[in-house]
C-alpha atoms as a PDB file:
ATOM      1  CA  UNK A   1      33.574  99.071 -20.039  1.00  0.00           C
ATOM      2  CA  UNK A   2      31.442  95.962 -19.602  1.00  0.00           C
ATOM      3  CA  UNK A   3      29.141  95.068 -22.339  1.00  0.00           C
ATOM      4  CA  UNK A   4      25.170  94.974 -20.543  1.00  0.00           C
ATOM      5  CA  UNK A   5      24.616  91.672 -20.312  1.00  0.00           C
ATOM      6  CA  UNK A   6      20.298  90.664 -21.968  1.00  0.00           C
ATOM      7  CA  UNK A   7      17.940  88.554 -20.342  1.00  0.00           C
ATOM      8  CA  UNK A   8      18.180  85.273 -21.694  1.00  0.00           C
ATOM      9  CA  UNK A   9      14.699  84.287 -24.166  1.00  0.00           C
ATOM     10  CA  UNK A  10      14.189  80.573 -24.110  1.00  0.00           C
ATOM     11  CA  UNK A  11      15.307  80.524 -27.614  1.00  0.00           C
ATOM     12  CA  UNK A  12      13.816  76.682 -27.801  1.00  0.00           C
ATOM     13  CA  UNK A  13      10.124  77.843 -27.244  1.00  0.00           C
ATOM     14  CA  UNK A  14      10.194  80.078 -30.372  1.00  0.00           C
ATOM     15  CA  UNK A  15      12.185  77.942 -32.578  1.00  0.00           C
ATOM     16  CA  UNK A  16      10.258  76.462 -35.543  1.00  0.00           C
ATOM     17  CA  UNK A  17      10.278  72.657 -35.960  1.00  0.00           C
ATOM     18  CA  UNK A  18      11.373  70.830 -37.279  1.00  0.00           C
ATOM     19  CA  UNK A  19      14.948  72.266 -38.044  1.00  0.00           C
ATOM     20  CA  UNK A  20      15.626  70.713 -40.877  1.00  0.00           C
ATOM     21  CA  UNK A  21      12.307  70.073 -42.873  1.00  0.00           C
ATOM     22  CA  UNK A  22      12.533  67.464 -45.450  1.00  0.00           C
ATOM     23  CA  UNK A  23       8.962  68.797 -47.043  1.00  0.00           C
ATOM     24  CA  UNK A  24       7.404  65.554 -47.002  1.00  0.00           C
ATOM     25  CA  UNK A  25       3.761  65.475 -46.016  1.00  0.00           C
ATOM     26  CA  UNK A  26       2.111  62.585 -44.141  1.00  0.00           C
ATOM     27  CA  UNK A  27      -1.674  62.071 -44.065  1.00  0.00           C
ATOM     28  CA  UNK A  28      -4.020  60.650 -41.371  1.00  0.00           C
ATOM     29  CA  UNK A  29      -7.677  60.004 -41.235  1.00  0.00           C
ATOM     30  CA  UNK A  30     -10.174  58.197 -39.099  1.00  0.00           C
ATOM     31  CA  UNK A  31     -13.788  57.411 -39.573  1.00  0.00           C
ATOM     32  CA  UNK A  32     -16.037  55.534 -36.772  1.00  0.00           C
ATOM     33  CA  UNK A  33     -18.095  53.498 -38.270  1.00  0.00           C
ATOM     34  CA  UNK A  34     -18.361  51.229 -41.754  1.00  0.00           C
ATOM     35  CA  UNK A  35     -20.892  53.644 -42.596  1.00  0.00           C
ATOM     36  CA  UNK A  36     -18.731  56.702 -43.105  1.00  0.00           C
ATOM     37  CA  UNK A  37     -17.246  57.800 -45.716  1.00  0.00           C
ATOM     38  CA  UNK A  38     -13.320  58.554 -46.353  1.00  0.00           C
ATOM     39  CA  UNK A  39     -13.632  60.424 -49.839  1.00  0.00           C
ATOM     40  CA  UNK A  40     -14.181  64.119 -47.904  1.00  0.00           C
ATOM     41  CA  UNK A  41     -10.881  63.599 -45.729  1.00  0.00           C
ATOM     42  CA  UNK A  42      -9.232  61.685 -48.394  1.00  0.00           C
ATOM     43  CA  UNK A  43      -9.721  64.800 -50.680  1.00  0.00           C
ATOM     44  CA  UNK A  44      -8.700  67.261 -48.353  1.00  0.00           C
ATOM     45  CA  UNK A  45      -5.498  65.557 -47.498  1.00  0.00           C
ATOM     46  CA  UNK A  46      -4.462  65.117 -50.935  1.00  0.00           C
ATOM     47  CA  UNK A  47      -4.982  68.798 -51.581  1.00  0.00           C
ATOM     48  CA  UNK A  48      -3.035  69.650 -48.671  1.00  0.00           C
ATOM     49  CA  UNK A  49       0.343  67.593 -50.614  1.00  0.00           C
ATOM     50  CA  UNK A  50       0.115  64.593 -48.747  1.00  0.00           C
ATOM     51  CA  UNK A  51       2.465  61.594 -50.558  1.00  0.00           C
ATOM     52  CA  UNK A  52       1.127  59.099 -48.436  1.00  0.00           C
ATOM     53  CA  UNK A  53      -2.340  58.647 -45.992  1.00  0.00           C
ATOM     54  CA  UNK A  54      -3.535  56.199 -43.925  1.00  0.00           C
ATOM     55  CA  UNK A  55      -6.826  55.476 -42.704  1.00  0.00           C
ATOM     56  CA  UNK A  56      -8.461  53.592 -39.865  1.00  0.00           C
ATOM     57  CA  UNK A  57     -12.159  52.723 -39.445  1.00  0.00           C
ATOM     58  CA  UNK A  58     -12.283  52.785 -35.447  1.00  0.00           C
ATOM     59  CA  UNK A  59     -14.242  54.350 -32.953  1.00  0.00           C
ATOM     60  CA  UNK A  60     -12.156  56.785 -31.327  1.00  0.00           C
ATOM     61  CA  UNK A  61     -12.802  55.548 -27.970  1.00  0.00           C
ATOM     62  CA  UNK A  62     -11.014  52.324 -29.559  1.00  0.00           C
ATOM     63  CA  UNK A  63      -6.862  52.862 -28.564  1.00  0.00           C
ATOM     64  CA  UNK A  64      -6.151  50.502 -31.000  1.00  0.00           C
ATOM     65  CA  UNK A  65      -5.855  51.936 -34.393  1.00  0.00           C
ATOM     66  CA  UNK A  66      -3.145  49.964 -36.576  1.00  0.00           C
ATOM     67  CA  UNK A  67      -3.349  52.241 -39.447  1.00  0.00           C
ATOM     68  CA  UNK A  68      -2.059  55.390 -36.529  1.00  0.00           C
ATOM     69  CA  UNK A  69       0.483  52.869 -35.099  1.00  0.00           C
ATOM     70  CA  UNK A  70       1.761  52.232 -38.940  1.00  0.00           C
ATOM     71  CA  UNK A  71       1.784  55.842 -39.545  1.00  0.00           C
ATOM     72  CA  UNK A  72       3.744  56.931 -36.640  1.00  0.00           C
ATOM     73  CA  UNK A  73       6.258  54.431 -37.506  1.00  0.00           C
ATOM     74  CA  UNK A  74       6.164  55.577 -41.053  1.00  0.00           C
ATOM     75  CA  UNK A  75       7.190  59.201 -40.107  1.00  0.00           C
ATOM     76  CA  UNK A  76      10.699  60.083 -39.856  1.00  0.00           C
ATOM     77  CA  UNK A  77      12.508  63.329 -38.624  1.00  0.00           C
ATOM     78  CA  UNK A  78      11.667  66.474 -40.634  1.00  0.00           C
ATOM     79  CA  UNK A  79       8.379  65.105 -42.590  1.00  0.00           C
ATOM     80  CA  UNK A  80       4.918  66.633 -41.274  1.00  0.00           C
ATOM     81  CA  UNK A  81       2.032  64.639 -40.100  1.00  0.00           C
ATOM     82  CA  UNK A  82      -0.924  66.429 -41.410  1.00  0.00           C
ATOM     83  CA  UNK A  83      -4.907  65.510 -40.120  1.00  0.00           C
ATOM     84  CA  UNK A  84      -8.328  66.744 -41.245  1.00  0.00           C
ATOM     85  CA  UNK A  85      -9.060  67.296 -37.543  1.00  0.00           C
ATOM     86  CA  UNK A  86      -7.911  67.443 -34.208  1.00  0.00           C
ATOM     87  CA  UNK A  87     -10.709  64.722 -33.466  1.00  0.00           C
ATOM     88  CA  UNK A  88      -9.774  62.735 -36.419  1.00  0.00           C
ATOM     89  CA  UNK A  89      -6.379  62.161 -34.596  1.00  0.00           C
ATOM     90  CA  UNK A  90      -6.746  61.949 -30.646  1.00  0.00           C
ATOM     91  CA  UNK A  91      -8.808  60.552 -28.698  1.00  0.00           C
ATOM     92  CA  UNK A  92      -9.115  63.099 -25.885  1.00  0.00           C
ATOM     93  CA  UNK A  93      -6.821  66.044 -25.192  1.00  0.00           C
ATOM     94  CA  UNK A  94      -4.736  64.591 -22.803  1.00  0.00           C
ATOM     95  CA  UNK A  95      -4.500  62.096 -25.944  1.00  0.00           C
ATOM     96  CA  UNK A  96      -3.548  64.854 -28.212  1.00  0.00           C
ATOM     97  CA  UNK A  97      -1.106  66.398 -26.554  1.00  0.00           C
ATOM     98  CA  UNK A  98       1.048  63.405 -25.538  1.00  0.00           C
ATOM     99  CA  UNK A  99       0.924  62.181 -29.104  1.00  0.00           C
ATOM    100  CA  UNK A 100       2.050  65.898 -30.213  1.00  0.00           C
ATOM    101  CA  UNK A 101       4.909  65.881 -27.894  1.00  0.00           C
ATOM    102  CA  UNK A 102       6.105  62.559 -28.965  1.00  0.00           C
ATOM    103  CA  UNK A 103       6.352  63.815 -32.920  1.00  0.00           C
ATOM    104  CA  UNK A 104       7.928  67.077 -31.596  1.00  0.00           C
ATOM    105  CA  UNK A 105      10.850  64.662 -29.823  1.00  0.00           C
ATOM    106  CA  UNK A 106      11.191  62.968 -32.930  1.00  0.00           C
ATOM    107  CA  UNK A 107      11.656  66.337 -34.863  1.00  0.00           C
ATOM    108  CA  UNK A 108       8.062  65.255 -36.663  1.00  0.00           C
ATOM    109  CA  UNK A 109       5.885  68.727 -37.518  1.00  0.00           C
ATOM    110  CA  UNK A 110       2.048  68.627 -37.309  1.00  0.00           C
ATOM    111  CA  UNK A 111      -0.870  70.212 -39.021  1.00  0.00           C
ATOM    112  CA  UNK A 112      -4.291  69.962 -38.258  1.00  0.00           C
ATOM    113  CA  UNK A 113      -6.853  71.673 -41.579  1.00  0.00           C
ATOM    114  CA  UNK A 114      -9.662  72.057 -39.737  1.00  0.00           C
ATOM    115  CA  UNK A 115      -8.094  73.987 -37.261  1.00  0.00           C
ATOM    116  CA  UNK A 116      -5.380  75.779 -39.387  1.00  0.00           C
ATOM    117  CA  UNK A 117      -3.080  74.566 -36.486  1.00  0.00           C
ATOM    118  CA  UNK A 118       0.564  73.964 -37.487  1.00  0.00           C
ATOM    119  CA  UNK A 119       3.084  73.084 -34.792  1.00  0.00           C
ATOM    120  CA  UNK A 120       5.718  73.962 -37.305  1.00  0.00           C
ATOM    121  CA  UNK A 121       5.615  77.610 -36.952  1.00  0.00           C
ATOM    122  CA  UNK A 122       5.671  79.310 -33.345  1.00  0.00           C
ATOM    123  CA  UNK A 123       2.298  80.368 -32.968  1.00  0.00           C
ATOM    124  CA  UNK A 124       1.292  76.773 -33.792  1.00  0.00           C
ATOM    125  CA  UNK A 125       3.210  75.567 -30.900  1.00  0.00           C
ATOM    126  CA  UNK A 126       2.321  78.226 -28.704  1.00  0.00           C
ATOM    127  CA  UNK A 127      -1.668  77.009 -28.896  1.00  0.00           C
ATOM    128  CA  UNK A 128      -0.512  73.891 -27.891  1.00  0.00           C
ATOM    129  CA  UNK A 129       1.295  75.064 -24.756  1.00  0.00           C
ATOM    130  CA  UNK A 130      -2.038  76.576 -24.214  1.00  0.00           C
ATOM    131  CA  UNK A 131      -3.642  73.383 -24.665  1.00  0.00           C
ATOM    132  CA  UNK A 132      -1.201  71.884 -21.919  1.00  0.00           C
ATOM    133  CA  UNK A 133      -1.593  73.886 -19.621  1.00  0.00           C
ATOM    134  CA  UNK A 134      -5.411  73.577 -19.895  1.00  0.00           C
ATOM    135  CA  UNK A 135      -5.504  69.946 -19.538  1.00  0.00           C
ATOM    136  CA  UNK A 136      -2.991  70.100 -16.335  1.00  0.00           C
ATOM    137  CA  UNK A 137      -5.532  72.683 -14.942  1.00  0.00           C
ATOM    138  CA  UNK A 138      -7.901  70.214 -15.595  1.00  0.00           C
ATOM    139  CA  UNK A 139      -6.382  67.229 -14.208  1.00  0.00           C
ATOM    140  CA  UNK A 140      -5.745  69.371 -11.217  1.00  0.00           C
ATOM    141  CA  UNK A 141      -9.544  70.344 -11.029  1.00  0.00           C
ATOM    142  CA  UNK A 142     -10.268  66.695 -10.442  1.00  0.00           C
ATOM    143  CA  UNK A 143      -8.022  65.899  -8.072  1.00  0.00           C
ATOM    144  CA  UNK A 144      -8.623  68.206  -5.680  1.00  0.00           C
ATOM    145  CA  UNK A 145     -12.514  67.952  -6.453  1.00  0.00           C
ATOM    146  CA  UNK A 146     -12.162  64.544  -5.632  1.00  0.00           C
ATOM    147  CA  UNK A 147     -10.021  64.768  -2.303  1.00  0.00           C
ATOM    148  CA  UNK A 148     -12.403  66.850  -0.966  1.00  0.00           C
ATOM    149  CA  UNK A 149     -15.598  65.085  -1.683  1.00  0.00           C
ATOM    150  CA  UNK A 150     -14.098  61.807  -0.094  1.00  0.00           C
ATOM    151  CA  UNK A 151     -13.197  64.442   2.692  1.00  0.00           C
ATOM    152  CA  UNK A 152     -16.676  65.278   3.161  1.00  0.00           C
ATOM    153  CA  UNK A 153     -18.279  61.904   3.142  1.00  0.00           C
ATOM    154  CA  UNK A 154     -15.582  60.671   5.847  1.00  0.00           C
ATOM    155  CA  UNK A 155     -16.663  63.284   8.313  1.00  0.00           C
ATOM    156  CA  UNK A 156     -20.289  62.017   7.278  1.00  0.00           C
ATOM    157  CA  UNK A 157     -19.099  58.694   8.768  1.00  0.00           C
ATOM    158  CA  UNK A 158     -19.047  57.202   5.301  1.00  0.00           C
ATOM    159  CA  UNK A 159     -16.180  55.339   4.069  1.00  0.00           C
ATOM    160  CA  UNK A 160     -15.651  54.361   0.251  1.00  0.00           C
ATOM    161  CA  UNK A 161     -15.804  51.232  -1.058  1.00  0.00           C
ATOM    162  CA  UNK A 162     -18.421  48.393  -1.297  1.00  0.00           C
ATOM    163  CA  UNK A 163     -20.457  47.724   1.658  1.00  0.00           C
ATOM    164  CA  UNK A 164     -19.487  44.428   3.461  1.00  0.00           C
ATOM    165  CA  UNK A 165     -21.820  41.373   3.218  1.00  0.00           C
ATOM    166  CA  UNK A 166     -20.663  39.979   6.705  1.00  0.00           C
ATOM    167  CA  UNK A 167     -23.272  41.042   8.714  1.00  0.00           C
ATOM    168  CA  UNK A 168     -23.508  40.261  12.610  1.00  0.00           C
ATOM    169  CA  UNK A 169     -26.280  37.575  12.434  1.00  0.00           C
ATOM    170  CA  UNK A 170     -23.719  35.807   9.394  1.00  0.00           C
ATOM    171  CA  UNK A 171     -20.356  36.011  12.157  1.00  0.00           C
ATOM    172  CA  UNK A 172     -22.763  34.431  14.556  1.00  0.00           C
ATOM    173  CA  UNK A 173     -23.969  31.572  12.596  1.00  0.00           C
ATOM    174  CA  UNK A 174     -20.292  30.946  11.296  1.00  0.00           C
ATOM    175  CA  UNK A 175     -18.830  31.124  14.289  1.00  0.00           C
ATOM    176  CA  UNK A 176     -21.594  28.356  15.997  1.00  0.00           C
ATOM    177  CA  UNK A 177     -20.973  25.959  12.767  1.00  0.00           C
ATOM    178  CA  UNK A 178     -16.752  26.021  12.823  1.00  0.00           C
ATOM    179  CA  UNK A 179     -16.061  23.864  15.770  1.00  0.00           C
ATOM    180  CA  UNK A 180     -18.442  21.420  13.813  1.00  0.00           C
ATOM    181  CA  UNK A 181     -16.058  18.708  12.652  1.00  0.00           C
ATOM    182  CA  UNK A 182     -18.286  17.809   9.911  1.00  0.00           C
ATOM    183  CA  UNK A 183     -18.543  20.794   8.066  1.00  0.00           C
ATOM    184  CA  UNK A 184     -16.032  22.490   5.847  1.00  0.00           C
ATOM    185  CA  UNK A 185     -15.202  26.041   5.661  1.00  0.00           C
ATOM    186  CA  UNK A 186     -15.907  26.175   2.076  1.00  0.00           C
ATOM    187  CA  UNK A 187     -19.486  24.583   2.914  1.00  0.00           C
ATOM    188  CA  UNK A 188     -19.820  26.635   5.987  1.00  0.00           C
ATOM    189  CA  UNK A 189     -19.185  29.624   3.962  1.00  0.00           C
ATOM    190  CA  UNK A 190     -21.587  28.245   1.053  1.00  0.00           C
ATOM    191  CA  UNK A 191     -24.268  27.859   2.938  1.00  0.00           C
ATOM    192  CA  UNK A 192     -24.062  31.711   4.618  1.00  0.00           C
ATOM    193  CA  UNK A 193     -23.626  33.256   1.340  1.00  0.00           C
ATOM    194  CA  UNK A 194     -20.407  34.694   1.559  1.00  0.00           C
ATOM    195  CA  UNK A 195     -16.421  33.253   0.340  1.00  0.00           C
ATOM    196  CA  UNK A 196     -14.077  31.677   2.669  1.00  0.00           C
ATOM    197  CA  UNK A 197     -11.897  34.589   2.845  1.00  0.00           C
ATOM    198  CA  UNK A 198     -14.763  37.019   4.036  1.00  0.00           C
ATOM    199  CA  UNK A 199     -15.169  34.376   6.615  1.00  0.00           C
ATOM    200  CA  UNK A 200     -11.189  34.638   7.763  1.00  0.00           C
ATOM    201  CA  UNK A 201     -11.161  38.327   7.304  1.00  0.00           C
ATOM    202  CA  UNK A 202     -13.904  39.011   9.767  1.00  0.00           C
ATOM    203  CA  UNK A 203     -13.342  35.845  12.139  1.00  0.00           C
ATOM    204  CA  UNK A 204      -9.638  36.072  13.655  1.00  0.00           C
ATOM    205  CA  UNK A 205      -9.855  33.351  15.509  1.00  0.00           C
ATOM    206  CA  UNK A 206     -11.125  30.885  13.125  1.00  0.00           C
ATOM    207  CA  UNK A 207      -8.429  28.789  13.423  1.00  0.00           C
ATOM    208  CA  UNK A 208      -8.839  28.295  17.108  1.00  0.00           C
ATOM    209  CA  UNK A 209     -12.807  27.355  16.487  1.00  0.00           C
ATOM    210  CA  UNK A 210     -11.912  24.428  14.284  1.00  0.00           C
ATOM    211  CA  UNK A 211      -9.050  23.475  16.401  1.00  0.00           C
ATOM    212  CA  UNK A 212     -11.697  23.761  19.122  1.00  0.00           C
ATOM    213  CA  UNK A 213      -9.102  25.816  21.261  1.00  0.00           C
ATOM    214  CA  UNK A 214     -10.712  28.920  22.146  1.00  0.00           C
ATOM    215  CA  UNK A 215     -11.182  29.823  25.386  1.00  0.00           C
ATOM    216  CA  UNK A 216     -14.944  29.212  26.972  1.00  0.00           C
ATOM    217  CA  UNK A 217     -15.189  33.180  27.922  1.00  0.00           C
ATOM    218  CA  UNK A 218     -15.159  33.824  24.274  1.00  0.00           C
ATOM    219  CA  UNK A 219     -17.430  31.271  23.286  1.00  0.00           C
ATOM    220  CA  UNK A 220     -21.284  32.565  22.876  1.00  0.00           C
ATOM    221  CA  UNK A 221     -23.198  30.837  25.605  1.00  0.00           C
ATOM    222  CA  UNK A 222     -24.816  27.425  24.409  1.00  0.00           C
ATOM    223  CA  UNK A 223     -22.631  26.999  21.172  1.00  0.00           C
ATOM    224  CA  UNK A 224     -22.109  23.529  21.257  1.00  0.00           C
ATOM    225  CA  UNK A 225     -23.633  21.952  18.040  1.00  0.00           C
ATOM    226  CA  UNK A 226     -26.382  18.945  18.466  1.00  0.00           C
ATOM    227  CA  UNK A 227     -27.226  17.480  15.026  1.00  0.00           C
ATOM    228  CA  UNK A 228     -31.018  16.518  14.802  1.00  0.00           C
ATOM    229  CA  UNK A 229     -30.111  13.091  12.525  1.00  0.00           C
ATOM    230  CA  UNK A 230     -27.732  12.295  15.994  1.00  0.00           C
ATOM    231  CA  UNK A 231     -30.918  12.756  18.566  1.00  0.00           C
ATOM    232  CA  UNK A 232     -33.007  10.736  15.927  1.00  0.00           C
ATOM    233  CA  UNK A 233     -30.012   7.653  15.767  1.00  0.00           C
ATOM    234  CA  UNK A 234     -29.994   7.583  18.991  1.00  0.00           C
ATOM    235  CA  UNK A 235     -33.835   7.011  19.967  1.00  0.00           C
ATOM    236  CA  UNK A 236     -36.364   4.809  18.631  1.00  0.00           C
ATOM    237  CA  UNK A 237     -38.847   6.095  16.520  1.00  0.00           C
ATOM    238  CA  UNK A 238     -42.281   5.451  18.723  1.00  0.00           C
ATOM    239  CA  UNK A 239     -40.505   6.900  21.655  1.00  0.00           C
ATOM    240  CA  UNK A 240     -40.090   9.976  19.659  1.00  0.00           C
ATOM    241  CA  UNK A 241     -43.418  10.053  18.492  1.00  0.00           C
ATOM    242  CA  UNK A 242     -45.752   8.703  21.746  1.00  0.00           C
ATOM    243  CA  UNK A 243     -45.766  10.698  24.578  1.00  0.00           C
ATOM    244  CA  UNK A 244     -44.629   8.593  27.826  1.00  0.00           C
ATOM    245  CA  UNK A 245     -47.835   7.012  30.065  1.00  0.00           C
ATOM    246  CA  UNK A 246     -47.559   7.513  34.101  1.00  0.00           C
ATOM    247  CA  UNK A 247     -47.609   3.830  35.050  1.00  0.00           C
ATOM    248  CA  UNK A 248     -49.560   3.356  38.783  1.00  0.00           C
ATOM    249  CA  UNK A 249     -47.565   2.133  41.784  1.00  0.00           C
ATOM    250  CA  UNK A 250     -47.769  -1.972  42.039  1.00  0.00           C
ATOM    251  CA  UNK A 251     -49.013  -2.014  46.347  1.00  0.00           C
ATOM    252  CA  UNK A 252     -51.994   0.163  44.810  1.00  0.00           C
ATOM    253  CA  UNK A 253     -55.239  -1.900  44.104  1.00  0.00           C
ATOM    254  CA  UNK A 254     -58.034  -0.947  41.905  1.00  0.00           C
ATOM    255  CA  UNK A 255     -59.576   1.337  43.872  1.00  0.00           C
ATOM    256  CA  UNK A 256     -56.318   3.721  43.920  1.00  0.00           C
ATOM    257  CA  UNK A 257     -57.224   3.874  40.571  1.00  0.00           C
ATOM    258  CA  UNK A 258     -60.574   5.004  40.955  1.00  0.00           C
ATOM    259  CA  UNK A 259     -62.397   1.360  39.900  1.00  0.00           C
ATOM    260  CA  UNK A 260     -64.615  -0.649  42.401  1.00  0.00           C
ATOM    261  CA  UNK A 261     -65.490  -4.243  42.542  1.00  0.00           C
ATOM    262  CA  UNK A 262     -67.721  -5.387  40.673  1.00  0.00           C
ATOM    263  CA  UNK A 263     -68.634  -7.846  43.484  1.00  0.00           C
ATOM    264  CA  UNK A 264     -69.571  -4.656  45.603  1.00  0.00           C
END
């Protein structure tokens, strides 16, 4: 007769950690400001049997804390890393939890006062799964919250990102001043207000303008450049100015001209 096989438990989510526990308590505190005071915390850890604390005076929206970076690497499998609060140690949950799960791979227990949380027994590490869990649901929340709003605003016609600053009337002036020879890109593009590379992002032939190779069915009608100071060279100043006088035919006499003699 067979012996009745039992479900397998997962024997490693019960388990209390660390195995072997060397009973050697590590404090950690955090304060924000200068301000603050460290005595409270300071006290509390003490009276919990901590041998050795350190402290940092960081915001905890700061991710660099030395005094948590010298702790961690203080710690060594089997001591306990204990905290006045869960907010005195991470900076979000997410935070929390990956920190958590890095001292339970290193066989490092965890205890928060405050909170009377201790990941060294099972029901300590069972609020943490919770925790988990929570922040995946979370995380998940977004994600799908966000999916669907950009869903929404594309069948509004709306795309994301930052509205372009090439604007028709810019691509038109650019494209009448490129097959100038005596302007630059970078000046061309200066003097519209926008960078060179909006100008070759929204021009694909720009190449072909300067080269002065694109075919006249895709030129805009009367886009040949004439520079003012060229018109101005070319002509002399009074004959710009004075405003040309309808000279008489030389067989007409005075009289064409609406005179008479004076010997009339």
């Amino acid at each position: 007769m067979t012996a009745t096989q039992e479900p397998a438990h997962d024997a490693d989510s019960l388990v209390t950690e660390p195995l072997v526990r060397t009973e050697i308590k590590i404090g950690y505190t955090r304060v924000s400001t200068g301000g603050q005071k460290l005595e409270r915390q300071l006290d509390a850890l003490t009276a919990a049997g901590c041998r050795k604390i350190f402290a940092d005076k960081k915001s905890g929206k700061d991710a660099l804390r030395p005094e948590l970076k010298a702790c961690h690497a203080f710690l060594d499998a089997g001591d306990t890393l204990v905290v006045p609060s869960l907010d005195r140690y991470g900076r979000s949950l997410q935070d929390l939890i990956n920190m958590v799960a890095e001292l339970r791979e290193r066989g490092i227990g965890f205890t928060s006062l405050h909170e009377n949380l201790d990941t060294t027994t099972p029901g300590g590490r069972l609020v943490f799964h919770v925790f988990a869990a929570l922040a995946e649901f979370i995380r998940e929340l977004i994600v799908i919250g966000t999916k669907e709003g950009l869903a929404a605003a594309r069948a509004r016609g709306r795309v994301g990102g930052r509205p372009s600053v090439a604007t028709e009337e810019i691509i038109r002036a650019a494209r009448d001043l490129l097959p100038d020879p005596g302007r630059s890109i970078t000046s061309i593009a200066k003097l519209l207000g926008v960078s060179p590379g909006t100008l070759y992002n929204h021009i694909p032939d720009l190449r072909e303008l300067r080269a002065g190779t694109v075919p006249a069915s895709s030129k805009p009608p009367h886009s040949r450049q004439i520079r003012p100071s060229s018109i101005s060279a070319a002509l002399p100043v009074p004959q710009l100015l004075t405003p040309p006088v309808a000279q008489l035919p030389a067989d007409l006499g005075p009289a064409a001209a609406g005179t008479s003699d004076p010997d009339e």
